[in-house]
Protein backbone atom coordinates (compact mmCIF):
# COMPACT_ATOMS: atom_id res chain seq x y z
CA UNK A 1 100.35 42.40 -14.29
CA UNK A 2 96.90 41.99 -13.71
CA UNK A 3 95.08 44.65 -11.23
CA UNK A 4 94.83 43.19 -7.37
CA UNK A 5 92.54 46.18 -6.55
CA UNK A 6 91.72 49.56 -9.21
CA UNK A 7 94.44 50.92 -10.33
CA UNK A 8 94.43 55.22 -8.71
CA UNK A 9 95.51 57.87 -9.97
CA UNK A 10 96.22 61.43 -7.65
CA UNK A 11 96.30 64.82 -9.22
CA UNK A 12 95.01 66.38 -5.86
CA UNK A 13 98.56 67.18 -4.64
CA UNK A 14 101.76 65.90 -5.52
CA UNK A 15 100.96 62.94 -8.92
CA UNK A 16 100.91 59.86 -7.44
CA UNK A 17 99.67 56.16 -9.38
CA UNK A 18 99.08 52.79 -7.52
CA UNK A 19 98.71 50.19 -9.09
CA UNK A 20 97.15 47.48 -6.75
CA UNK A 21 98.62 48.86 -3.13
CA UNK A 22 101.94 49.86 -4.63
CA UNK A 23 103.13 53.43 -6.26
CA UNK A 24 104.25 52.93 -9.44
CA UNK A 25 107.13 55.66 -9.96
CA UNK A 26 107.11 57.03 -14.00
CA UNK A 27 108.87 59.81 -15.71
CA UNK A 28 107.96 63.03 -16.21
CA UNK A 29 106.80 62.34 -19.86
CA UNK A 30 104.52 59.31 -18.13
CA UNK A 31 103.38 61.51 -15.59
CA UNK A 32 102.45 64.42 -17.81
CA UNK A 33 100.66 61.65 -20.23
CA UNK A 34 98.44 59.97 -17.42
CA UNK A 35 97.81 63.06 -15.45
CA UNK A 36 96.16 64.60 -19.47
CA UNK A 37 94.60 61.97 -20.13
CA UNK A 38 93.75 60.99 -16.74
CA UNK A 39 91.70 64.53 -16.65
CA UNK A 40 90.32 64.04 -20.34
CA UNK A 41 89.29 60.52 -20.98
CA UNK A 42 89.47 60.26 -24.59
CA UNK A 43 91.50 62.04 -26.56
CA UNK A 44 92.86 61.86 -30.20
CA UNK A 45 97.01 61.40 -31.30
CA UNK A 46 97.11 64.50 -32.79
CA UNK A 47 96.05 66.77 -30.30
CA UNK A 48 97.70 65.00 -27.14
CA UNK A 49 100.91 65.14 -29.33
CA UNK A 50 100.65 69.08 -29.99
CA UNK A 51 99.18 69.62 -26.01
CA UNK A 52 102.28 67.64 -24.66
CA UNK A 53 105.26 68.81 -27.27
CA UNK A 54 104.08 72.35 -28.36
CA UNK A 55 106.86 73.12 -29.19
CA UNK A 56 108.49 70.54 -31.52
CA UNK A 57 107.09 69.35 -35.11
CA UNK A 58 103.94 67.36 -35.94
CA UNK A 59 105.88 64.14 -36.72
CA UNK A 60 108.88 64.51 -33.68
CA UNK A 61 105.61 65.30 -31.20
CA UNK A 62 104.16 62.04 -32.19
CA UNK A 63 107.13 60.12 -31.44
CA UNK A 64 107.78 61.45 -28.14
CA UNK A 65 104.02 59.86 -27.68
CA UNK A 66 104.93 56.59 -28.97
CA UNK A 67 108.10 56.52 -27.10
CA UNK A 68 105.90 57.86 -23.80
CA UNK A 69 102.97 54.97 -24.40
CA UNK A 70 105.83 52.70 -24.50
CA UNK A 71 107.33 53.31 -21.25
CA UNK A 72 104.02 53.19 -19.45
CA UNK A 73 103.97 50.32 -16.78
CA UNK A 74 102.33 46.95 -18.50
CA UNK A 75 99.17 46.17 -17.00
CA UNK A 76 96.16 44.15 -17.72
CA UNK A 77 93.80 45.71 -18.31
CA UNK A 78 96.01 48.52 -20.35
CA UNK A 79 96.17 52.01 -18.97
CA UNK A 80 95.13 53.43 -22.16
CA UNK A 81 93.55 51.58 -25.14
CA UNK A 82 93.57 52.62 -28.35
CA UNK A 83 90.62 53.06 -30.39
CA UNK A 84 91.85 54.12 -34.01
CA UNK A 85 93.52 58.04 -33.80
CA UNK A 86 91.73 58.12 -30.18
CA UNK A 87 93.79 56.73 -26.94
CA UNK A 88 91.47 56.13 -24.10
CA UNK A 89 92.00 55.80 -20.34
CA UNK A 90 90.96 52.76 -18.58
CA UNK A 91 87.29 52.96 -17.22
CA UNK A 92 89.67 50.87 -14.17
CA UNK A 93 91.30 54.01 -13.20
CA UNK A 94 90.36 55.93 -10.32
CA UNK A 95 90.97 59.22 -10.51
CA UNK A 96 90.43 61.95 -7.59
CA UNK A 97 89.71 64.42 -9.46
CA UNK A 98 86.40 62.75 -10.31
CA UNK A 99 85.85 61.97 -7.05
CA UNK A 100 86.01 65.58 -6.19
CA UNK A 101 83.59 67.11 -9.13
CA UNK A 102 81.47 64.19 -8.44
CA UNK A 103 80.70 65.28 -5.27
CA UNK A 104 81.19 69.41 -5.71
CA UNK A 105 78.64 69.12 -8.22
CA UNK A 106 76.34 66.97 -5.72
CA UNK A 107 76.62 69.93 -3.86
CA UNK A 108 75.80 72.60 -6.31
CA UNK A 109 73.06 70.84 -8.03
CA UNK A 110 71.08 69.71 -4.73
CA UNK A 111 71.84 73.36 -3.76
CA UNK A 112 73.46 71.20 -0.63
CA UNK A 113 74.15 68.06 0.63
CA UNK A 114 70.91 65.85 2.82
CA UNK A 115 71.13 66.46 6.34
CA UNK A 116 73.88 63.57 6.73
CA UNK A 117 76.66 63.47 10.00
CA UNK A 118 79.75 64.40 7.83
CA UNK A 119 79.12 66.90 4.45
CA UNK A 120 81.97 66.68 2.67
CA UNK A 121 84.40 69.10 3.70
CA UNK A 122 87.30 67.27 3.32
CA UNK A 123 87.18 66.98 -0.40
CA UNK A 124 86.41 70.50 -0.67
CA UNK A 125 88.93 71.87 0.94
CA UNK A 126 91.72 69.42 0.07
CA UNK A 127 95.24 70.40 -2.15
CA UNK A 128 95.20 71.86 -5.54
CA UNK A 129 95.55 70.20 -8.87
CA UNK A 130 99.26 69.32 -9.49
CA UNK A 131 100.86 72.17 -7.59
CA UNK A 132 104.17 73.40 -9.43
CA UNK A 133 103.03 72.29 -12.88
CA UNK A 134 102.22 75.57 -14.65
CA UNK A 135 101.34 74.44 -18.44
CA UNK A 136 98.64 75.78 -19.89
CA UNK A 137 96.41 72.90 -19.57
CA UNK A 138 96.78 72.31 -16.03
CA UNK A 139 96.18 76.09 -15.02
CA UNK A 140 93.04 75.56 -17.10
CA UNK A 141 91.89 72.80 -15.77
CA UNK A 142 93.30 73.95 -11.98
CA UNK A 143 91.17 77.25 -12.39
CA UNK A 144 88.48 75.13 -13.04
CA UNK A 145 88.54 72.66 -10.08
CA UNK A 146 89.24 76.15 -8.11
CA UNK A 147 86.00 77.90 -8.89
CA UNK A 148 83.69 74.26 -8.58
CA UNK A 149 85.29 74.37 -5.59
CA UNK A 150 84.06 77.94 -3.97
CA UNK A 151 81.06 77.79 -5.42
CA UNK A 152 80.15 74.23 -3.70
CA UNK A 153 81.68 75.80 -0.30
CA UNK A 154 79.65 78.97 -0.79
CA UNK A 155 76.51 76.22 -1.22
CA UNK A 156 77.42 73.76 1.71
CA UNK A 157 77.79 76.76 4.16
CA UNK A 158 73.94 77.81 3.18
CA UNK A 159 72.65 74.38 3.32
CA UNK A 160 74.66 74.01 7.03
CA UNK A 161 73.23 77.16 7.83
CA UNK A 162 70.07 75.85 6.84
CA UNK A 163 70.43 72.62 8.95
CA UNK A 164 71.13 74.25 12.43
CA UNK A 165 74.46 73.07 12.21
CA UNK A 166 76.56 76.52 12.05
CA UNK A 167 79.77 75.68 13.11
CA UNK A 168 80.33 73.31 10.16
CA UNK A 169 78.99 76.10 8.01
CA UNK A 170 81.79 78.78 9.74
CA UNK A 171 83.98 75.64 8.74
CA UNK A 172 83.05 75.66 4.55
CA UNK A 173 82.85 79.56 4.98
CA UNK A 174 85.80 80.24 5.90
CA UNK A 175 87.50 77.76 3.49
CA UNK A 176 86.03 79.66 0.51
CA UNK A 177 87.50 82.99 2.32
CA UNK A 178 91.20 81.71 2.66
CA UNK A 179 91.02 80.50 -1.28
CA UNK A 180 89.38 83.87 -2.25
CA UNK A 181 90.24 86.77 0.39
CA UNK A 182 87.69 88.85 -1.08
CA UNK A 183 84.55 86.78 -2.48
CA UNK A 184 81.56 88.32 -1.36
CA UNK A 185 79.73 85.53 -0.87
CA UNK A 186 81.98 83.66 1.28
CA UNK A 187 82.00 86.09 3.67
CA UNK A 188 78.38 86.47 3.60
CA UNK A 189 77.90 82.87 4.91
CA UNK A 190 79.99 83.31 7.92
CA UNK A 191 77.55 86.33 8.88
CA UNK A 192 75.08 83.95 8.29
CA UNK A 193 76.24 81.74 10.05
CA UNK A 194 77.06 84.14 13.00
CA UNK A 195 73.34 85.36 13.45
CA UNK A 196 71.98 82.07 13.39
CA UNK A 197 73.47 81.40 16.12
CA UNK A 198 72.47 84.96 18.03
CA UNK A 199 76.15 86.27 17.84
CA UNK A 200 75.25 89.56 16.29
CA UNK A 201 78.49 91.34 17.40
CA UNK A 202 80.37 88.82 15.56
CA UNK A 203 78.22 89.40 12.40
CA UNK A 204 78.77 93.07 12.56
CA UNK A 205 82.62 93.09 13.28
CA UNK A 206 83.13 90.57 10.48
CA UNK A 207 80.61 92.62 7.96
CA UNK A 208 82.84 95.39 9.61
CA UNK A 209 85.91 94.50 8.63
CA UNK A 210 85.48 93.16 5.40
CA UNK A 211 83.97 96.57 4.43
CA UNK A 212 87.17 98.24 4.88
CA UNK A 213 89.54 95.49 3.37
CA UNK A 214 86.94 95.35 0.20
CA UNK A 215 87.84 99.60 0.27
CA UNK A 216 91.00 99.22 0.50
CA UNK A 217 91.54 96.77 -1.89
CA UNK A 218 89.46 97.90 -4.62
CA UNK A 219 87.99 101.16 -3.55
CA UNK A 220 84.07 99.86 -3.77
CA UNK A 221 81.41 98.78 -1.47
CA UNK A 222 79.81 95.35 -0.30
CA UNK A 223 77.02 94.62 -2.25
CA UNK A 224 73.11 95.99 -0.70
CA UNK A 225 72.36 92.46 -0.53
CA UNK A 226 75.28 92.20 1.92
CA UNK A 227 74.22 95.21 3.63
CA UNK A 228 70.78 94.40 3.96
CA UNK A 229 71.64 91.26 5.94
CA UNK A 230 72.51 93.43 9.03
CA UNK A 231 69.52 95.89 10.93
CA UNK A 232 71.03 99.68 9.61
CA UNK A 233 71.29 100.45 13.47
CA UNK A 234 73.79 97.84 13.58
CA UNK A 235 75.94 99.99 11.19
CA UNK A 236 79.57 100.56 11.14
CA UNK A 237 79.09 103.64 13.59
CA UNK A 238 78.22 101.83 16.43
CA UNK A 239 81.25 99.41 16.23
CA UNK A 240 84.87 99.65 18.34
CA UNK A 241 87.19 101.41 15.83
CA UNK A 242 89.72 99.11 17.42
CA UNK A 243 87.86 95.99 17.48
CA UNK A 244 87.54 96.47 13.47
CA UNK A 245 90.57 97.38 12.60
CA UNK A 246 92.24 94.32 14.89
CA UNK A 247 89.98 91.75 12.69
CA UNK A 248 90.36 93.32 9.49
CA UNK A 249 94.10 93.10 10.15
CA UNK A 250 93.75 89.70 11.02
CA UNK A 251 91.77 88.89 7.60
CA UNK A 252 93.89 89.79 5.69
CA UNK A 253 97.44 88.34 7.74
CA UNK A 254 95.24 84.96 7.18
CA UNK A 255 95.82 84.94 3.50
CA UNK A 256 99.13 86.12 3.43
């Protein structure tokens, strides 16, 4: 079959390929082939045949790829090509895990996106990489996505911040804090976020409460960076015992 529209590919979430408007259902072997070399591009026999069947010989591995490329939906042009030892994926393929470090890096490397109506929140904060497959490679490769991933939030909530706009900013904050309960730096940008927009008590009970959840989860300090964003007469002292301990409870029930 020839391709009506590009042929997609989802790794974001549960694997998924279209080919023009229609999934294309493929067995596990398939799925674990595209969703490799779907991540990798180009890769040679040998070491897609030891990454896929680790644990069978050299020359059995190689025929479970043979047998694998064989079952692979017919398509013009090919999923993969061949180019001696190397198999390649089709430049046709759209994959959205591309899509997503296309534009996390866009992020990080503009140190934000231009002032624009919608940043791109959704990507950022969409499903993980092939939930409920734990080989190696994909924990590598999920890991990876992961930390592009915070550190792209952590940068959109600065440049919102930046912008005036900073309840899209609490928004990309406090997605970094429910994948990361304790990164500094998340937590940073919703105080941030709260004094830009004159709600000091909010910036204290948060800074608050994530002093005594970083203490009692590792027994150390926010960083003097952290501390230095608040006035010192806005220190812990001069906070409602009960206020704090109600929203550190209810930081850490949110990633539970």
């Amino acid at each position: 079959m020839r391709y009506v529209s590009p042929p997609r590919l989802r790794l974001l979430g549960q694997f998924r390929l279209e080919l023009g408007t229609e999934p294309v259902e493929l067995c596990r072997n398939g799925q674990r082939l595209l969703a490799f070399m779907g991540l990798r591009g180009r890769v040679s026999r040998t070491v897609l045949a030891g990454t896929l069947w680790p644990e069978v010989t050299e020359e059995h591995a190689r025929g479970s790829l043979r047998t694998t490329l064989w079952k692979l939906p017919r398509a013009e042009p090919p999923l993969i090509g061949r180019c001696g030892d190397f198999l390649l994926i089709t430049p046709a393929l759209r994959v959205d895990v591309h899509v997503l470090t296309r534009a996390a890096l866009d992020v990080v490397e503009d140190g934000g996106p231009p002032l624009r109506p919608r940043p791109p929140l959704g990507l950022l904060t969409g499903e993980d990489l092939l939930p409920g497959w734990d080989e190696d490679w994909v924990l590598m490769e999920r890991e990876r996505l992961r930390q592009l991933r915070l550190h792209a939030l952590d940068e959109l909530a600065e440049a919102l911040i930046r912008q005036g706009r900073p309840a899209l900013a609490l928004e990309a904050a406090w997605a970094g804090v429910r994948t990361e309960a304790l990164r500094e730096s998340a937590h940073r940008a919703i105080v941030s976020a709260h004094l830009a927009e004159g709600n000091v008590s909010e910036a204290v009970r948060h800074y608050d409460a994530f002093c005594r959840l970083l203490d009692e989860e590792l027994g150390i300090a926010p960083s003097p960076q952290f501390a230095s964003m608040l006035p010192e007469r806005l220190s812990t002292r001069t906070t409602p015992r009960r206020r704090v301990r109600l929203h550190r409870d209810s930081l850490r029930g949110w990633f539970r």
